[in-house]
N, C-alpha and C. Protein backbone atom coordinates (compact mmCIF):
# COMPACT_ATOMS: atom_id res chain seq x y z
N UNK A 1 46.49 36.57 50.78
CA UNK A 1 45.10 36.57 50.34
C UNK A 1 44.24 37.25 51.42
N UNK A 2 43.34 38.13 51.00
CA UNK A 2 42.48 38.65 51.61
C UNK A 2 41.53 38.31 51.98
N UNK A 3 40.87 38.11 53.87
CA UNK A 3 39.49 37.35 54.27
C UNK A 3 38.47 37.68 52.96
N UNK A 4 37.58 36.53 53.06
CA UNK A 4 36.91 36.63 51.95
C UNK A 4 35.45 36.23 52.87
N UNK A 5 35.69 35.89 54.28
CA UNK A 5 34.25 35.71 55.11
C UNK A 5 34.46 36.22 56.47
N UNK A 6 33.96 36.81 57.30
CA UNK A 6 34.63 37.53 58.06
C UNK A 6 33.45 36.59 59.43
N UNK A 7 33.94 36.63 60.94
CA UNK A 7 32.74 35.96 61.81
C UNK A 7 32.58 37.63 62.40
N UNK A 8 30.80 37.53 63.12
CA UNK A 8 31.19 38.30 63.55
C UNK A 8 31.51 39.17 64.76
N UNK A 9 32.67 38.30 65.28
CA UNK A 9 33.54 39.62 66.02
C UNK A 9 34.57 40.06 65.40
N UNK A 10 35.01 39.83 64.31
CA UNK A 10 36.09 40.26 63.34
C UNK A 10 35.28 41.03 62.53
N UNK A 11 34.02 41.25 62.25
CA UNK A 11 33.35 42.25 61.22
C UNK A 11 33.00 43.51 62.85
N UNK A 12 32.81 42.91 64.38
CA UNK A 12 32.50 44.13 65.34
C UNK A 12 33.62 45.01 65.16
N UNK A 13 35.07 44.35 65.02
CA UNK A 13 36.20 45.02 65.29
C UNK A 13 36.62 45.73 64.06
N UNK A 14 36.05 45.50 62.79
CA UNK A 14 36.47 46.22 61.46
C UNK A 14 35.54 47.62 61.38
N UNK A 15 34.20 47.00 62.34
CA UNK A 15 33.55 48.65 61.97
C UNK A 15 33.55 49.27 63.42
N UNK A 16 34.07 48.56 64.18
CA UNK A 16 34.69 49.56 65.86
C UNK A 16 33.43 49.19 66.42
N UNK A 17 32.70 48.68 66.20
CA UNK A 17 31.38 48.24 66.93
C UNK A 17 31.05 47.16 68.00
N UNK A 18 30.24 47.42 69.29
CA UNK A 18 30.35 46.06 70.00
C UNK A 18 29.66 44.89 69.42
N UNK A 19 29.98 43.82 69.74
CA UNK A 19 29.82 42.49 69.49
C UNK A 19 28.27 42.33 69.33
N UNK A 20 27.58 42.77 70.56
CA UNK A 20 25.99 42.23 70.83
C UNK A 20 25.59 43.18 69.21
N UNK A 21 25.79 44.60 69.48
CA UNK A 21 25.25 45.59 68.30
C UNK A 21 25.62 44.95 66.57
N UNK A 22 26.68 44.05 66.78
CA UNK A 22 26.95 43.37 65.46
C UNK A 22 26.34 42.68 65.04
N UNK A 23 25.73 41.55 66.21
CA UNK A 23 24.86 40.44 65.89
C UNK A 23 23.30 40.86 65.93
N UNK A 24 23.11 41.97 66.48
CA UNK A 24 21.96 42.73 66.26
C UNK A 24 21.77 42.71 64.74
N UNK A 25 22.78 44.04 64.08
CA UNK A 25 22.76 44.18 63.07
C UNK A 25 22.99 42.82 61.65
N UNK A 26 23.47 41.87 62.23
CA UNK A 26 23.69 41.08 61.35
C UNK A 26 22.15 40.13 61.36
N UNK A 27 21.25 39.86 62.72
CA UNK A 27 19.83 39.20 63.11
C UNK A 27 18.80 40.37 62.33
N UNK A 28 19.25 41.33 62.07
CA UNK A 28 18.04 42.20 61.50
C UNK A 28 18.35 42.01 60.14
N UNK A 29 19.18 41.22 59.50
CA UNK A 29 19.42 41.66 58.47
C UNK A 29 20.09 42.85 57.48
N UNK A 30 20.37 44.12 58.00
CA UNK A 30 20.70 45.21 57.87
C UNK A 30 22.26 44.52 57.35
N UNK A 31 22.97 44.16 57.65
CA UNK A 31 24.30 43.06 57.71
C UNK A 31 23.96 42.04 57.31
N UNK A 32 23.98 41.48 55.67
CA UNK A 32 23.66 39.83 55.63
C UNK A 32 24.71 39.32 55.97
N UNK A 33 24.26 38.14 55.99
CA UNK A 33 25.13 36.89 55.92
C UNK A 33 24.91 35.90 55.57
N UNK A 34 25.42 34.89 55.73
CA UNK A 34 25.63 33.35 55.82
C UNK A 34 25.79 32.65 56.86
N UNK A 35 24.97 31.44 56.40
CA UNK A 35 25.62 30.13 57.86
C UNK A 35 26.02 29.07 57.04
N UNK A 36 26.98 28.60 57.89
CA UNK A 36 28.12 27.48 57.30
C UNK A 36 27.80 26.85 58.47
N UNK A 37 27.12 25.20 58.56
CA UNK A 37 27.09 24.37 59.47
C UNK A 37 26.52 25.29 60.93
N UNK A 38 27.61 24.95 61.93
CA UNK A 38 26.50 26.06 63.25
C UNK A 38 27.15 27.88 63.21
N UNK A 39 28.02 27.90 62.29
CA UNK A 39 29.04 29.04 61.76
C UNK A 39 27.94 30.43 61.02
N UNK A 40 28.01 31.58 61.67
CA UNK A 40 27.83 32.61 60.93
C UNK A 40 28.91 33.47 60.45
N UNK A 41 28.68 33.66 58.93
CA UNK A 41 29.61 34.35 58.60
C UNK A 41 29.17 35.60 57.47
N UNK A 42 29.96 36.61 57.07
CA UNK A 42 29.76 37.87 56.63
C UNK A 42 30.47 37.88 55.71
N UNK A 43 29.88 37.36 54.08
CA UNK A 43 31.66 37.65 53.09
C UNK A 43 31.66 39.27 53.32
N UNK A 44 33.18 39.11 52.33
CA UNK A 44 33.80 40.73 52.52
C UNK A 44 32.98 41.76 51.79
N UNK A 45 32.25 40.80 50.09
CA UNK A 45 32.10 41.62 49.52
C UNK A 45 30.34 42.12 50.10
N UNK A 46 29.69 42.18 51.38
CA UNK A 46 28.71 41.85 52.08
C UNK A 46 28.70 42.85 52.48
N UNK A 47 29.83 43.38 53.51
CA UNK A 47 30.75 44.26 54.51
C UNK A 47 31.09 45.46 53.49
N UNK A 48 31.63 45.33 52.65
CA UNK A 48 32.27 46.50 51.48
C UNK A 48 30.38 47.06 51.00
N UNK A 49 30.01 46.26 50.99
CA UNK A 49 28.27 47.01 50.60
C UNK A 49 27.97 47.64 51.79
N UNK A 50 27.54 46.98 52.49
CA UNK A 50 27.32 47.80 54.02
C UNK A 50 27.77 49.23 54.16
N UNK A 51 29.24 49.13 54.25
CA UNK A 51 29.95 50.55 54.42
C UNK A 51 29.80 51.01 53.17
N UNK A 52 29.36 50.65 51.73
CA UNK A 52 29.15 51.98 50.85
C UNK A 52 27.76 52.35 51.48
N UNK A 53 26.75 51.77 52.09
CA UNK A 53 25.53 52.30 52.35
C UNK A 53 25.74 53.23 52.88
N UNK A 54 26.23 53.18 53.89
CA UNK A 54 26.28 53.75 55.31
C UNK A 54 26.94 55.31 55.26
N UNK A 55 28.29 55.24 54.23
CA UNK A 55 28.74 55.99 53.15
C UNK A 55 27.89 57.02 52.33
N UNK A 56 27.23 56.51 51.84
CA UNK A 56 25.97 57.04 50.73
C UNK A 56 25.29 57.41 51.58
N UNK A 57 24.73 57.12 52.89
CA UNK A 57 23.46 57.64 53.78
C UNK A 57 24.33 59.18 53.95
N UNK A 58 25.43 59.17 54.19
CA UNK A 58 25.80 60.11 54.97
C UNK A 58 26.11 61.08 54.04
N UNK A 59 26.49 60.72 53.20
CA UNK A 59 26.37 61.78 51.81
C UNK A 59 25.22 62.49 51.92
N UNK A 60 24.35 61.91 51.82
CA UNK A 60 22.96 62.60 51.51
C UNK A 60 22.31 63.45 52.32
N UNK A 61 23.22 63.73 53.63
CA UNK A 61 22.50 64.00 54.67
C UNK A 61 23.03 65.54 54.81
């Protein structure tokens, strides 16, 4: 079965990104998420949007 919530230093290491710049991006919102108790987490299907954005930005460019 495939992660279905990712934390994030497992979402820094899926998009090659450092840790602080993750939680940046995930505190701005740009990256939603979730909190579970004191737990932040990123479902997948969250992450799979993200990278079509990011995808699509670059298309356009």
């Amino acid at each position: 079965m495939e992660n279905q919530m990712y934390t994030p230093k497992q979402v820094a290491s899926v998009l090659m990104l450092s840790r602080s710049k993750t939680y940046e991006l995930i505190a701005s919102g740009e990256i939603p998420s979730v909190k579970i108790g004191w737990s932040r987490r990123v479902p997948a299907a969250f992450l799979d949007e993200y990278v079509k954005q990011l995808c699509a930005l670059a298309d356009s460019l």
